[in-house]
PDB file of N, CA and C in Angstrom:
ATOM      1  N   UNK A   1      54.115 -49.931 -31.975  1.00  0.00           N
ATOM      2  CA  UNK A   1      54.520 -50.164 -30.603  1.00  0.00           C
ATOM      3  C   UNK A   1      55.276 -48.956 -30.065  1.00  0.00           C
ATOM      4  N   UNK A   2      56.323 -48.270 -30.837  1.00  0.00           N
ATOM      5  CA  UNK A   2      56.806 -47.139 -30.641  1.00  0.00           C
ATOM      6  C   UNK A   2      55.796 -45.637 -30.113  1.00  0.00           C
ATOM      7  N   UNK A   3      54.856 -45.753 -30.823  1.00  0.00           N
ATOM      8  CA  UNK A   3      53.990 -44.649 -31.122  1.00  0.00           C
ATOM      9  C   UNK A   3      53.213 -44.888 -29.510  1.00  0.00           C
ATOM     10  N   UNK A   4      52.779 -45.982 -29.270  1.00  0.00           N
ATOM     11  CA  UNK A   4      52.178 -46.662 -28.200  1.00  0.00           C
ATOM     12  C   UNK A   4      53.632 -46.345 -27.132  1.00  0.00           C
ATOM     13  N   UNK A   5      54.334 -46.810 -26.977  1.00  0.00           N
ATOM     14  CA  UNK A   5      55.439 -46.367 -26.327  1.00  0.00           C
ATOM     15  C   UNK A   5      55.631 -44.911 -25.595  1.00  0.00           C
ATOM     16  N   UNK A   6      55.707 -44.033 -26.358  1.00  0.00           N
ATOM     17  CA  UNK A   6      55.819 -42.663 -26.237  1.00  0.00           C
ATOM     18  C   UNK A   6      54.697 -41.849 -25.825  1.00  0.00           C
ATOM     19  N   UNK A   7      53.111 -42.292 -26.119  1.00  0.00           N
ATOM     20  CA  UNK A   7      52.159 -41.945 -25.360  1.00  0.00           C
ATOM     21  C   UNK A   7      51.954 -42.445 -24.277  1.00  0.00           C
ATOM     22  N   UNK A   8      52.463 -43.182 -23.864  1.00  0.00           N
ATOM     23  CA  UNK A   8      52.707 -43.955 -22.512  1.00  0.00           C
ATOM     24  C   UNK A   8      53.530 -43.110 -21.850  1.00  0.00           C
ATOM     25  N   UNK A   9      54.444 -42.721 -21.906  1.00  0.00           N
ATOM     26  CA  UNK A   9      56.015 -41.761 -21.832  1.00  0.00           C
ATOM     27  C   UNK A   9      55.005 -40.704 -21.786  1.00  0.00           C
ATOM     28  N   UNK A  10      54.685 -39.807 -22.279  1.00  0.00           N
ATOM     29  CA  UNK A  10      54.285 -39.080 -22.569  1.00  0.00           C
ATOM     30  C   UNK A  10      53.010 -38.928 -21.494  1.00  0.00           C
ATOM     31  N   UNK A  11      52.375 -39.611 -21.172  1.00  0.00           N
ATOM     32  CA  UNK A  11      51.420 -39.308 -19.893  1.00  0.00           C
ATOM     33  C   UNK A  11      51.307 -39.630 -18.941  1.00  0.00           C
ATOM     34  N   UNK A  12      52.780 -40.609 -18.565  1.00  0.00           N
ATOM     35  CA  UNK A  12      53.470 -40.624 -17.213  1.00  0.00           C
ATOM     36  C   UNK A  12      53.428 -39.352 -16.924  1.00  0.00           C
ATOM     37  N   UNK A  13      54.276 -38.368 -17.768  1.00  0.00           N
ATOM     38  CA  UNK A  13      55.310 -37.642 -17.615  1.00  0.00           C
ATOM     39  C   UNK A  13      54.351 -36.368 -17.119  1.00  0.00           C
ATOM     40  N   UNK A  14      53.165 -35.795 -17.903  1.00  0.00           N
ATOM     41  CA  UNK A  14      52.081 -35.385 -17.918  1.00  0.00           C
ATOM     42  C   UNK A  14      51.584 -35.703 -16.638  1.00  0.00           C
ATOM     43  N   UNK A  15      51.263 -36.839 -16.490  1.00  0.00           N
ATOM     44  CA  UNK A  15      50.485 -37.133 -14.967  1.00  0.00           C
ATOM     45  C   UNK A  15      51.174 -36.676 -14.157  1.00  0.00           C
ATOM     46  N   UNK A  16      52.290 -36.564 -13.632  1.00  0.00           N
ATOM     47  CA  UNK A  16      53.435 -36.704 -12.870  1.00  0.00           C
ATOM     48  C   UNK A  16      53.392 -35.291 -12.623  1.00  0.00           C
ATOM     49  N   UNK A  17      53.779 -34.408 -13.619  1.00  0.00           N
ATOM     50  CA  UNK A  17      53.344 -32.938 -13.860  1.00  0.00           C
ATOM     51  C   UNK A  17      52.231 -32.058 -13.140  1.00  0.00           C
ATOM     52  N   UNK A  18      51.166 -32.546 -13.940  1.00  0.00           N
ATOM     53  CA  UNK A  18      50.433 -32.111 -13.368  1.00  0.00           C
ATOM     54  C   UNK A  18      49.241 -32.901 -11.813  1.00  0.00           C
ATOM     55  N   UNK A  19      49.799 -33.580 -12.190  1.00  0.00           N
ATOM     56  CA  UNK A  19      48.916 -34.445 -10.479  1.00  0.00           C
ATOM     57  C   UNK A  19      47.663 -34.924 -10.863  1.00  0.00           C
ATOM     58  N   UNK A  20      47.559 -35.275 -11.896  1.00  0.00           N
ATOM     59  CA  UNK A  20      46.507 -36.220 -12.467  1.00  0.00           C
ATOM     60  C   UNK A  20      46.698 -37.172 -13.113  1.00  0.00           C
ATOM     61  N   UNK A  21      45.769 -38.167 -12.908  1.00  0.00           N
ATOM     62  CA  UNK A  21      45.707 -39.272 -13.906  1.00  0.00           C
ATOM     63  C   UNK A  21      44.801 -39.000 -15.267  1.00  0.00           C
ATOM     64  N   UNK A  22      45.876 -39.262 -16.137  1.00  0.00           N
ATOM     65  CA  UNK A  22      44.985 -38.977 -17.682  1.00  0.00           C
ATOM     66  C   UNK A  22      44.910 -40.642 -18.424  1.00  0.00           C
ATOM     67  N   UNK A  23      44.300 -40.615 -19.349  1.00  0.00           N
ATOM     68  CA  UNK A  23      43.638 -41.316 -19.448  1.00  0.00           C
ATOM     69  C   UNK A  23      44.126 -41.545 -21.299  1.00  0.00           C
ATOM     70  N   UNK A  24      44.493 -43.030 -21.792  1.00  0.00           N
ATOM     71  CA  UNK A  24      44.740 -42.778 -23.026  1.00  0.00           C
ATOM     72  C   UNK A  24      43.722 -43.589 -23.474  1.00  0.00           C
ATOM     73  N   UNK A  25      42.668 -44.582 -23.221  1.00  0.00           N
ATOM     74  CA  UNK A  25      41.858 -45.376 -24.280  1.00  0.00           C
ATOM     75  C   UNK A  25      41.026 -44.168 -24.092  1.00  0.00           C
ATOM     76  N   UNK A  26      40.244 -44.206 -25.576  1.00  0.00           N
ATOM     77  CA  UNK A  26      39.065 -43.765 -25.680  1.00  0.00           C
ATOM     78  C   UNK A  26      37.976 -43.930 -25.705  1.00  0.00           C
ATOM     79  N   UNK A  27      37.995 -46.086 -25.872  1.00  0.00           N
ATOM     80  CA  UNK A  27      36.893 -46.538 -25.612  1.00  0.00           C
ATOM     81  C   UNK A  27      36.355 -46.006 -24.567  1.00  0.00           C
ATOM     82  N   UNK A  28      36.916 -46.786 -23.313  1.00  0.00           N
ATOM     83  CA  UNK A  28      36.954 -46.233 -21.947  1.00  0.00           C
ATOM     84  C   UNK A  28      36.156 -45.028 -21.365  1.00  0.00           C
ATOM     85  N   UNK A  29      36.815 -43.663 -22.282  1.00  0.00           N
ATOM     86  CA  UNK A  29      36.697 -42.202 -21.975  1.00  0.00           C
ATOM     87  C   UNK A  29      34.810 -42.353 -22.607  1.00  0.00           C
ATOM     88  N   UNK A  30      34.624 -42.944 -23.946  1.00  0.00           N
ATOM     89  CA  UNK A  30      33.077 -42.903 -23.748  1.00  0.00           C
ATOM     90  C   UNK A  30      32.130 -43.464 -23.417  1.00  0.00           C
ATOM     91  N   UNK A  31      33.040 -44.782 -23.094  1.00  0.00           N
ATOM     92  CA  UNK A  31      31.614 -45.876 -22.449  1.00  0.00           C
ATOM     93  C   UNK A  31      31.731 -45.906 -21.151  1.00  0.00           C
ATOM     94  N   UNK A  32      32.664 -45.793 -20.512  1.00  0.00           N
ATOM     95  CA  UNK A  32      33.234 -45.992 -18.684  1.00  0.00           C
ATOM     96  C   UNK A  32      33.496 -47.200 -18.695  1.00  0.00           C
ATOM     97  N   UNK A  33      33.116 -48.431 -19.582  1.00  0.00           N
ATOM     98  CA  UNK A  33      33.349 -49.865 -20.066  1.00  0.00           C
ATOM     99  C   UNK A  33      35.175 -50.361 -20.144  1.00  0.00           C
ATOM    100  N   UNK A  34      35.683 -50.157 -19.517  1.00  0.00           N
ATOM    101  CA  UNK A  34      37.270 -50.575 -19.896  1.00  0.00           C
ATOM    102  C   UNK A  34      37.383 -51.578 -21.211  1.00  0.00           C
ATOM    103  N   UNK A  35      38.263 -51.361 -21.967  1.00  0.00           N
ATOM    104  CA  UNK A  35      38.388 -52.261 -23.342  1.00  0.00           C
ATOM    105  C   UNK A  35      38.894 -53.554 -22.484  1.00  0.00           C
ATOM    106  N   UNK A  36      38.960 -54.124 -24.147  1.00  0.00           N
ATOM    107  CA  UNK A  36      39.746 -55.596 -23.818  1.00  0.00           C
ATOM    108  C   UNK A  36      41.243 -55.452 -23.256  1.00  0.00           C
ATOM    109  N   UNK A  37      42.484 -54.216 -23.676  1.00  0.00           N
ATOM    110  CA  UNK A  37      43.507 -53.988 -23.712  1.00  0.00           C
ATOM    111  C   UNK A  37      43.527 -52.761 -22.360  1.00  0.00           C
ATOM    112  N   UNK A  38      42.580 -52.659 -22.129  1.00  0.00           N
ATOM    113  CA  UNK A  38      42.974 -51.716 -20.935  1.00  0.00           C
ATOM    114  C   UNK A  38      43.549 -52.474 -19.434  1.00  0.00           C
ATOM    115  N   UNK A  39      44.475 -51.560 -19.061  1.00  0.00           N
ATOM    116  CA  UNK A  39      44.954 -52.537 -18.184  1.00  0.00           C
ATOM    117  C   UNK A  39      46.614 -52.417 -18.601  1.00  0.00           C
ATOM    118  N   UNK A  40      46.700 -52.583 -19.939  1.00  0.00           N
ATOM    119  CA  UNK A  40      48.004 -52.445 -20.458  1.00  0.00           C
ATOM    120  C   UNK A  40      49.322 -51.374 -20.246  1.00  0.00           C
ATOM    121  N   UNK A  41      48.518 -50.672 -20.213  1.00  0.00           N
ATOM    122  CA  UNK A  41      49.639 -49.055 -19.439  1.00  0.00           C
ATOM    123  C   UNK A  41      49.603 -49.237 -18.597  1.00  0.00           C
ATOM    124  N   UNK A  42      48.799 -48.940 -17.802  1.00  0.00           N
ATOM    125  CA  UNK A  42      48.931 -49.708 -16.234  1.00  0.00           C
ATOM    126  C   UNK A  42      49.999 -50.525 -15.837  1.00  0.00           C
ATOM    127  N   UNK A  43      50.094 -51.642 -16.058  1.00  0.00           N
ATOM    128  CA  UNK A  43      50.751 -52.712 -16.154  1.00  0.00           C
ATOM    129  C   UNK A  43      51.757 -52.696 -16.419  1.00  0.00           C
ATOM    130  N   UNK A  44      52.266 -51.771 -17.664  1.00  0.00           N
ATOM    131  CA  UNK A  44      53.475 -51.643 -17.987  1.00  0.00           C
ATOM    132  C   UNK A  44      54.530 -51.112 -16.864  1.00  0.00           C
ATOM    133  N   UNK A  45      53.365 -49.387 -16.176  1.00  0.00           N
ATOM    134  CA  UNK A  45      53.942 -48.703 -15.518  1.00  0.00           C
ATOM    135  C   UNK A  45      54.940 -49.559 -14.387  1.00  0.00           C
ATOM    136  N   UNK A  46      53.883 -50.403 -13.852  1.00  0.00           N
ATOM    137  CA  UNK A  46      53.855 -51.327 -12.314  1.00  0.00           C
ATOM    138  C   UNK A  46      54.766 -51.631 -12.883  1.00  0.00           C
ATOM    139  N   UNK A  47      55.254 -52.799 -13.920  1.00  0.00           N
ATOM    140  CA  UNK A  47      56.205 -53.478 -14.222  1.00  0.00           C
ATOM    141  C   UNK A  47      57.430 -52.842 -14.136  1.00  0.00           C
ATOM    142  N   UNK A  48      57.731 -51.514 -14.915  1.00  0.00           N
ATOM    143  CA  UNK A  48      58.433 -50.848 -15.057  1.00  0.00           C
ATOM    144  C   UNK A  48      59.071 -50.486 -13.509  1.00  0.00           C
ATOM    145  N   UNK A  49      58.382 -50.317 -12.949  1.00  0.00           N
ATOM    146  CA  UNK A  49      59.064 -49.748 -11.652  1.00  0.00           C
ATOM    147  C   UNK A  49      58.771 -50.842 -10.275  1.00  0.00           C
ATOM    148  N   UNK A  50      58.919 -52.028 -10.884  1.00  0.00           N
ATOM    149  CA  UNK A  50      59.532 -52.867 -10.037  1.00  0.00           C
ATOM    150  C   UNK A  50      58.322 -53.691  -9.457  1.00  0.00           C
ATOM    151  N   UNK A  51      56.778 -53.823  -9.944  1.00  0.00           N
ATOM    152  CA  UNK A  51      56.312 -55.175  -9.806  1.00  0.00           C
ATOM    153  C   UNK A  51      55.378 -55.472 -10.507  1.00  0.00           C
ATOM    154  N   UNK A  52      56.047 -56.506 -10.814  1.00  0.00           N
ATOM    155  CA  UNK A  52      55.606 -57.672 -12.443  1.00  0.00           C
ATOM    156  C   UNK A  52      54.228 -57.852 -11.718  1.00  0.00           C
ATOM    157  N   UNK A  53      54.397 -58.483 -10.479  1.00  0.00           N
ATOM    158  CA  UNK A  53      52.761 -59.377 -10.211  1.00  0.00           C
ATOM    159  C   UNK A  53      51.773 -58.424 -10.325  1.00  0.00           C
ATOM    160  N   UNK A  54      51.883 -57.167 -10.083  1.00  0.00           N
ATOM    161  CA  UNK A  54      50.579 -56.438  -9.936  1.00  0.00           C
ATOM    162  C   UNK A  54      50.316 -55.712 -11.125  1.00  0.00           C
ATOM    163  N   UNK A  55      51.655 -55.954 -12.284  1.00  0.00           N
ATOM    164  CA  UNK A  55      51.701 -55.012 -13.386  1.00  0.00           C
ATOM    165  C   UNK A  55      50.722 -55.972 -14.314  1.00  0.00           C
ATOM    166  N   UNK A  56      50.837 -57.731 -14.030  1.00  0.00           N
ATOM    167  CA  UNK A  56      50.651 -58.499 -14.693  1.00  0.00           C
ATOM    168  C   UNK A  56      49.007 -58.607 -14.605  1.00  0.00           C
ATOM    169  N   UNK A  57      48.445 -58.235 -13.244  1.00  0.00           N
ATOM    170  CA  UNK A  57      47.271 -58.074 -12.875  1.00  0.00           C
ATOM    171  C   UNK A  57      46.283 -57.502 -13.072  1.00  0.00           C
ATOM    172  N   UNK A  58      46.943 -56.208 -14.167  1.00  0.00           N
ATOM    173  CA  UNK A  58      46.109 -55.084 -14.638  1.00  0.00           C
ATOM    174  C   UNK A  58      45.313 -55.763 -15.863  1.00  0.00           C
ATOM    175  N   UNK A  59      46.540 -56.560 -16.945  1.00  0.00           N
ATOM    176  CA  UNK A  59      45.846 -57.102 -18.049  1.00  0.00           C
ATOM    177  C   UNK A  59      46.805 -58.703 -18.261  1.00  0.00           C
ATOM    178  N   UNK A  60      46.445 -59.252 -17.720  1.00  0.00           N
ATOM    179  CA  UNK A  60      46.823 -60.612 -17.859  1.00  0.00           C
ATOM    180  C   UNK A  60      47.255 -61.526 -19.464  1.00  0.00           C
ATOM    181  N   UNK A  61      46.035 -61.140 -20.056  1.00  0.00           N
ATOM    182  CA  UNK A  61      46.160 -61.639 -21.520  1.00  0.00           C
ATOM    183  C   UNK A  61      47.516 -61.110 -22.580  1.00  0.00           C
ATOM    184  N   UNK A  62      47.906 -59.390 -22.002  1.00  0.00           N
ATOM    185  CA  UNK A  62      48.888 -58.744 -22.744  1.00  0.00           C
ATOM    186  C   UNK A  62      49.724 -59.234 -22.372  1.00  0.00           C
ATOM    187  N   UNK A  63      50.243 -59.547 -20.777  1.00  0.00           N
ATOM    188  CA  UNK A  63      51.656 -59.430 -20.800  1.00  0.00           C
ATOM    189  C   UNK A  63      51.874 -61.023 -21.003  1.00  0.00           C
ATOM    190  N   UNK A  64      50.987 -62.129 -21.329  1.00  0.00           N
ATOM    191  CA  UNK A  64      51.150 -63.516 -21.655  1.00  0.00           C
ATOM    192  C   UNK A  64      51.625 -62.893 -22.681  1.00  0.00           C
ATOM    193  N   UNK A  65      50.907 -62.616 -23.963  1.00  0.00           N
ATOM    194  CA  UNK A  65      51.188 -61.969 -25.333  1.00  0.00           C
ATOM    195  C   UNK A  65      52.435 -61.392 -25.291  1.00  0.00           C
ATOM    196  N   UNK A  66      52.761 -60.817 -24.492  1.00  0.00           N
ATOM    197  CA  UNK A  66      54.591 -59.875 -24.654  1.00  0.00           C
ATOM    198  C   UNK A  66      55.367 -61.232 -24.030  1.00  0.00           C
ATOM    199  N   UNK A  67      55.507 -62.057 -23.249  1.00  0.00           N
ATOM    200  CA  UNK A  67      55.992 -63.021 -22.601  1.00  0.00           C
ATOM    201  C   UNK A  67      56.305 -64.092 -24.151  1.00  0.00           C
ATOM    202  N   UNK A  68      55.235 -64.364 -24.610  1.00  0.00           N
ATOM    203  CA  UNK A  68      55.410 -65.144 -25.716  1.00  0.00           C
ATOM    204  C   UNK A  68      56.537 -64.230 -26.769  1.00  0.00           C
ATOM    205  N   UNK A  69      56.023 -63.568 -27.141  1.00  0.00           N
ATOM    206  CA  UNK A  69      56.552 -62.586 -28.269  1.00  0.00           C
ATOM    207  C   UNK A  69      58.456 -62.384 -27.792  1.00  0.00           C
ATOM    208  N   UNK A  70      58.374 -61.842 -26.510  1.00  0.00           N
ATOM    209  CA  UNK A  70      59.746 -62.113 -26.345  1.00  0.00           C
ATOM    210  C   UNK A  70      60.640 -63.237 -26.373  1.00  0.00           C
ATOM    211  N   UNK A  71      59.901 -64.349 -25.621  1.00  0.00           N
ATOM    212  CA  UNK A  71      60.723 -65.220 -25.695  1.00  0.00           C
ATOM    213  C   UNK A  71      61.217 -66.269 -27.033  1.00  0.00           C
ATOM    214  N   UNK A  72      60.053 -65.997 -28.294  1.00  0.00           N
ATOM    215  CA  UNK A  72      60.175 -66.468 -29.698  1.00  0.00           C
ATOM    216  C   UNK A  72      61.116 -65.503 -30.392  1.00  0.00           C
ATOM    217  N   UNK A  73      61.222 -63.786 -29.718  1.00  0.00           N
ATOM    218  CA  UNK A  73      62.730 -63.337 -30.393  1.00  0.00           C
ATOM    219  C   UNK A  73      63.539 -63.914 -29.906  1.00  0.00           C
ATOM    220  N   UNK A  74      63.657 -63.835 -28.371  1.00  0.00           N
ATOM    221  CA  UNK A  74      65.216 -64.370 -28.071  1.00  0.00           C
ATOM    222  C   UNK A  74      66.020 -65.212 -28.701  1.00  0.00           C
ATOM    223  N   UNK A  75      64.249 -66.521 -28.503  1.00  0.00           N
ATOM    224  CA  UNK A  75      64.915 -67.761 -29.432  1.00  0.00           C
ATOM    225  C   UNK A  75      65.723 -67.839 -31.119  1.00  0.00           C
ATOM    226  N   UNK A  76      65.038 -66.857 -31.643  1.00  0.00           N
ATOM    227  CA  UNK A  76      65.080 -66.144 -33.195  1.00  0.00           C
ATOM    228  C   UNK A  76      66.587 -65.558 -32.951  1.00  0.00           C
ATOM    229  N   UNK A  77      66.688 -64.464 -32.525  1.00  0.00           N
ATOM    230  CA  UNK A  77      68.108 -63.848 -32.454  1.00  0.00           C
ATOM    231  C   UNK A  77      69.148 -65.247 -31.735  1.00  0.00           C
ATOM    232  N   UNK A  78      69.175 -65.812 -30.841  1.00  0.00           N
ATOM    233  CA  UNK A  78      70.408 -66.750 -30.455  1.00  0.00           C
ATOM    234  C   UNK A  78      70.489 -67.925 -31.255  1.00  0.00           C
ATOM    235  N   UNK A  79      69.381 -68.408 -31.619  1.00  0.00           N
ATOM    236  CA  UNK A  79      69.341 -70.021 -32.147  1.00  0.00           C
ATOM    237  C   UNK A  79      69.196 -69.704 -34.014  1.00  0.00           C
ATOM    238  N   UNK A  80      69.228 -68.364 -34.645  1.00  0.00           N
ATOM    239  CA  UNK A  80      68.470 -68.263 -35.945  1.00  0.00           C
ATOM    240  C   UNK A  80      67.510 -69.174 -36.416  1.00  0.00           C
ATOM    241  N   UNK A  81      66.327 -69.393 -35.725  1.00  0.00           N
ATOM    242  CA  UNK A  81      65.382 -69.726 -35.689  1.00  0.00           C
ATOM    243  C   UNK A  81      63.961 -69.053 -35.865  1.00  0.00           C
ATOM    244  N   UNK A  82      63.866 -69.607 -37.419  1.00  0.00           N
ATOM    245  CA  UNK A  82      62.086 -69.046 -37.463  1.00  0.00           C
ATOM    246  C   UNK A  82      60.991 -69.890 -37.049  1.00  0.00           C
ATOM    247  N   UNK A  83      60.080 -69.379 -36.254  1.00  0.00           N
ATOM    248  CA  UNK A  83      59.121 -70.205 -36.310  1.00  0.00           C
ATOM    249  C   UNK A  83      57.549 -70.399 -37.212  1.00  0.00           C
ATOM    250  N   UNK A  84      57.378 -71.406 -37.957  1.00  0.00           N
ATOM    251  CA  UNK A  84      56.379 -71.530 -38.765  1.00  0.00           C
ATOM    252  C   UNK A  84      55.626 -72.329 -38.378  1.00  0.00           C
ATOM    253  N   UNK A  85      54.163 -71.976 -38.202  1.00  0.00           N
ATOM    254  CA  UNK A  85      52.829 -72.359 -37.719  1.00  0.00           C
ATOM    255  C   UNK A  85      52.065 -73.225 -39.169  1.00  0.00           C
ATOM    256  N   UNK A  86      52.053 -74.103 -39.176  1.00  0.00           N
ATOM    257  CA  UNK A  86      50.956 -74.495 -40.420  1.00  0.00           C
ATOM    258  C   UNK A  86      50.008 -75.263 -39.696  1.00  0.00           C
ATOM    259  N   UNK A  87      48.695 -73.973 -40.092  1.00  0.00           N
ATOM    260  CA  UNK A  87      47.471 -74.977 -39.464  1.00  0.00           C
ATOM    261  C   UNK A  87      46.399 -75.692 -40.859  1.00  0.00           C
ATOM    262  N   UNK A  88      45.925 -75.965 -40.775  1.00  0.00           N
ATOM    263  CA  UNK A  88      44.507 -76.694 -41.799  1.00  0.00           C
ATOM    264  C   UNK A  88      43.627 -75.673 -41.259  1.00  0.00           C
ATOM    265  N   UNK A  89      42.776 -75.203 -42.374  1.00  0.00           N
ATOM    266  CA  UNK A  89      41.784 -74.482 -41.997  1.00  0.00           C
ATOM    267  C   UNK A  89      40.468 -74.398 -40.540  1.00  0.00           C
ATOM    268  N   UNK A  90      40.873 -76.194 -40.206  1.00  0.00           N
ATOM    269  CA  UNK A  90      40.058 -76.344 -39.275  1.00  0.00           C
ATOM    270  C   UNK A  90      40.770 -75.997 -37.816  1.00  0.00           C
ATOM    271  N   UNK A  91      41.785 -76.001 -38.243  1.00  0.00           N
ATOM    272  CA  UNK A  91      43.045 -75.524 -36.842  1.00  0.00           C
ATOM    273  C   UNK A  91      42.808 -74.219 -37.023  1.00  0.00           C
ATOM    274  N   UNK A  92      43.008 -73.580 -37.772  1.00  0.00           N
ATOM    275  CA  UNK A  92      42.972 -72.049 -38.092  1.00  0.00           C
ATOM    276  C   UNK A  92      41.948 -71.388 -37.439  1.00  0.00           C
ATOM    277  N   UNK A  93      40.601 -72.162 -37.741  1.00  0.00           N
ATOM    278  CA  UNK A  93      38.744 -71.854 -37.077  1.00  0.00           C
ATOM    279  C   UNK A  93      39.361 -71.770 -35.186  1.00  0.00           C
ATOM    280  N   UNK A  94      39.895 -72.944 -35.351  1.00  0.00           N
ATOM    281  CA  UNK A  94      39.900 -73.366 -33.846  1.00  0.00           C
ATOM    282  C   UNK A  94      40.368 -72.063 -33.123  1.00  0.00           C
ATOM    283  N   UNK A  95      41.726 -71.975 -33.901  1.00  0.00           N
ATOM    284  CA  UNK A  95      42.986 -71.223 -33.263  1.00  0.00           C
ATOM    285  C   UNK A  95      42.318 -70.018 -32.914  1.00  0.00           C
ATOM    286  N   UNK A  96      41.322 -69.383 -33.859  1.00  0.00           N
ATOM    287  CA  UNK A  96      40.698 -67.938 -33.621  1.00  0.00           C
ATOM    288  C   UNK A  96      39.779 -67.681 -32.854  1.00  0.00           C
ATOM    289  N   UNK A  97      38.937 -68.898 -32.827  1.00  0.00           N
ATOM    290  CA  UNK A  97      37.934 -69.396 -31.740  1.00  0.00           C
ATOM    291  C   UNK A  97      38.325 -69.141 -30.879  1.00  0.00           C
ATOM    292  N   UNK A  98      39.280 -69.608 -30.295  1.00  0.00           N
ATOM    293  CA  UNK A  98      40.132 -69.864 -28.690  1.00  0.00           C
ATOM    294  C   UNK A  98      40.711 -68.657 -28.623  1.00  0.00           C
ATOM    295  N   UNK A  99      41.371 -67.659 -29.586  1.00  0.00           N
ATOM    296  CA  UNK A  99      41.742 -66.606 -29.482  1.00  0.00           C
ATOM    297  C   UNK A  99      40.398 -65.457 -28.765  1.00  0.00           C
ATOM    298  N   UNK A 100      39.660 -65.340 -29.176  1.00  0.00           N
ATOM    299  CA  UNK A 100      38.023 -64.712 -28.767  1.00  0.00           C
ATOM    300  C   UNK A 100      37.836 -65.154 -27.535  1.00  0.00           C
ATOM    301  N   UNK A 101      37.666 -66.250 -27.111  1.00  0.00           N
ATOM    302  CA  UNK A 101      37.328 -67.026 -26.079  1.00  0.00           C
ATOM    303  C   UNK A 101      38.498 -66.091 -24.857  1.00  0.00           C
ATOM    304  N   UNK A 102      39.480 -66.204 -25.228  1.00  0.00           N
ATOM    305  CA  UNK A 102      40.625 -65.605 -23.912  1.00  0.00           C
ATOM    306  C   UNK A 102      40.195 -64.198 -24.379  1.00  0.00           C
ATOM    307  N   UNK A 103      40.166 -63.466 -25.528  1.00  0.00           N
ATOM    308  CA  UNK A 103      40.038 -62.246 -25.346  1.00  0.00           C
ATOM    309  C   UNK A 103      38.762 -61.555 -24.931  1.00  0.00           C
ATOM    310  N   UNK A 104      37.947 -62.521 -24.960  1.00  0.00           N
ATOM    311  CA  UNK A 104      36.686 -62.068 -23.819  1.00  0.00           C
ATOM    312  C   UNK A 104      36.505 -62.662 -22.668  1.00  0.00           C
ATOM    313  N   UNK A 105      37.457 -63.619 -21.976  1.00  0.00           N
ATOM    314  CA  UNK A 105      37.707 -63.717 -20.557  1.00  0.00           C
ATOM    315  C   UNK A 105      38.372 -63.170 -20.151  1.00  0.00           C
ATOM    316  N   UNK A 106      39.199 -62.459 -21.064  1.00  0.00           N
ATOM    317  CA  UNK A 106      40.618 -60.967 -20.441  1.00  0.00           C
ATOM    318  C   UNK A 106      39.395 -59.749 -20.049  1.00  0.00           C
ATOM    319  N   UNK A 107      38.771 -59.597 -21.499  1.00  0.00           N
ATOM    320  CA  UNK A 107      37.699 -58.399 -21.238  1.00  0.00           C
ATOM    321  C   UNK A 107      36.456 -58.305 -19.652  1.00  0.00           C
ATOM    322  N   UNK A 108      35.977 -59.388 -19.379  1.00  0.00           N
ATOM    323  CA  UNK A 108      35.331 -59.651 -18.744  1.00  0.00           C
ATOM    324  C   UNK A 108      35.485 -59.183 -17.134  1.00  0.00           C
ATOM    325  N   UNK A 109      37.125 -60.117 -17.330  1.00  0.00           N
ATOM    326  CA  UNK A 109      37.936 -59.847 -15.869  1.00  0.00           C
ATOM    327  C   UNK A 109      38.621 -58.395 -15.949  1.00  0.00           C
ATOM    328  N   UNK A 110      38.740 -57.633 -16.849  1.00  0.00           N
ATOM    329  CA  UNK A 110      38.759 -56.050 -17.193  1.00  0.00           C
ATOM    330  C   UNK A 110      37.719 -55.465 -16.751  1.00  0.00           C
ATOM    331  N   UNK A 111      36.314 -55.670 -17.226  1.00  0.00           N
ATOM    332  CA  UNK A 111      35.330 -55.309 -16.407  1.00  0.00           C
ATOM    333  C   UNK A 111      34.880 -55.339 -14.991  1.00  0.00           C
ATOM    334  N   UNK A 112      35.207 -56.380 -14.621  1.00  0.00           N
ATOM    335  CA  UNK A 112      34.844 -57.070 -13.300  1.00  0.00           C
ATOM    336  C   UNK A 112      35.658 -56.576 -12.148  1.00  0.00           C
ATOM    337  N   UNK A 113      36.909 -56.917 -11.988  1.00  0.00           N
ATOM    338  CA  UNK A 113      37.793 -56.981 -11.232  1.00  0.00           C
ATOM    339  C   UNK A 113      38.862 -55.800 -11.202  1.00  0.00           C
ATOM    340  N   UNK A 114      39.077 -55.526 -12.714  1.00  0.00           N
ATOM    341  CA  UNK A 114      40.305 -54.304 -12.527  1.00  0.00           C
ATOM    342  C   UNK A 114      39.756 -52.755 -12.539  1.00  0.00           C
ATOM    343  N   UNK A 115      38.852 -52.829 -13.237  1.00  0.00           N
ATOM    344  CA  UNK A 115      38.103 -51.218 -13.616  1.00  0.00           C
ATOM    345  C   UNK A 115      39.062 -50.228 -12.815  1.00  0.00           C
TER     346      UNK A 115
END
């Protein structure tokens, strides 16, 4: 996330510089196809400088994913609370199923709508 962090940082800073937009997926750079996760820098940027709705708009599926993730630390750091998932293998099928399912309706609406 760090490493991801700093190339982000890093081609703001670059763009900004030089007066271009650069470009960090590489899927992207060879198919013109936006990934599933593109959208994500983007998003961050918007967020970063003051709007969530349109930052949230770039990639919808990530910042649910950071939304969750934060709010299970918070809970973790104030309440010392771990949380443990036990599924049955058939929950498990499901869980990954449904995982695919949103990550190719994120991709889709990546294609479609945000390009």
């Amino acid at each position: 996330m760090l490493v991801w962090l700093a190339m982000v940082a890093a081609c703001v800073i670059l763009s900004h510089k030089f007066q271009t937009n650069l470009e960090l997926c590489l899927f992207r750079k060879i198919t013109t196809i936006p990934c599933p996760t593109c959208g994500a820098t983007r998003g961050i940027i918007h967020f970063i400088s003051g709007q969530p709705i349109t930052g949230f708009m770039f990639n919808p599926l990530f910042f649910s994913f950071l939304f969750v993730v934060t709010v299970l630390t918070i809970v973790r750091v104030i309440f010392a609370r771990t949380f443990v998932l036990s599924l049955s293998p058939k929950q498990r099928l499901a869980a990954w199923i449904g995982f695919f399912i949103l990550l190719g309706a994120n991709w889709a609406y990546e294609i479609f709508w945000v390009r």
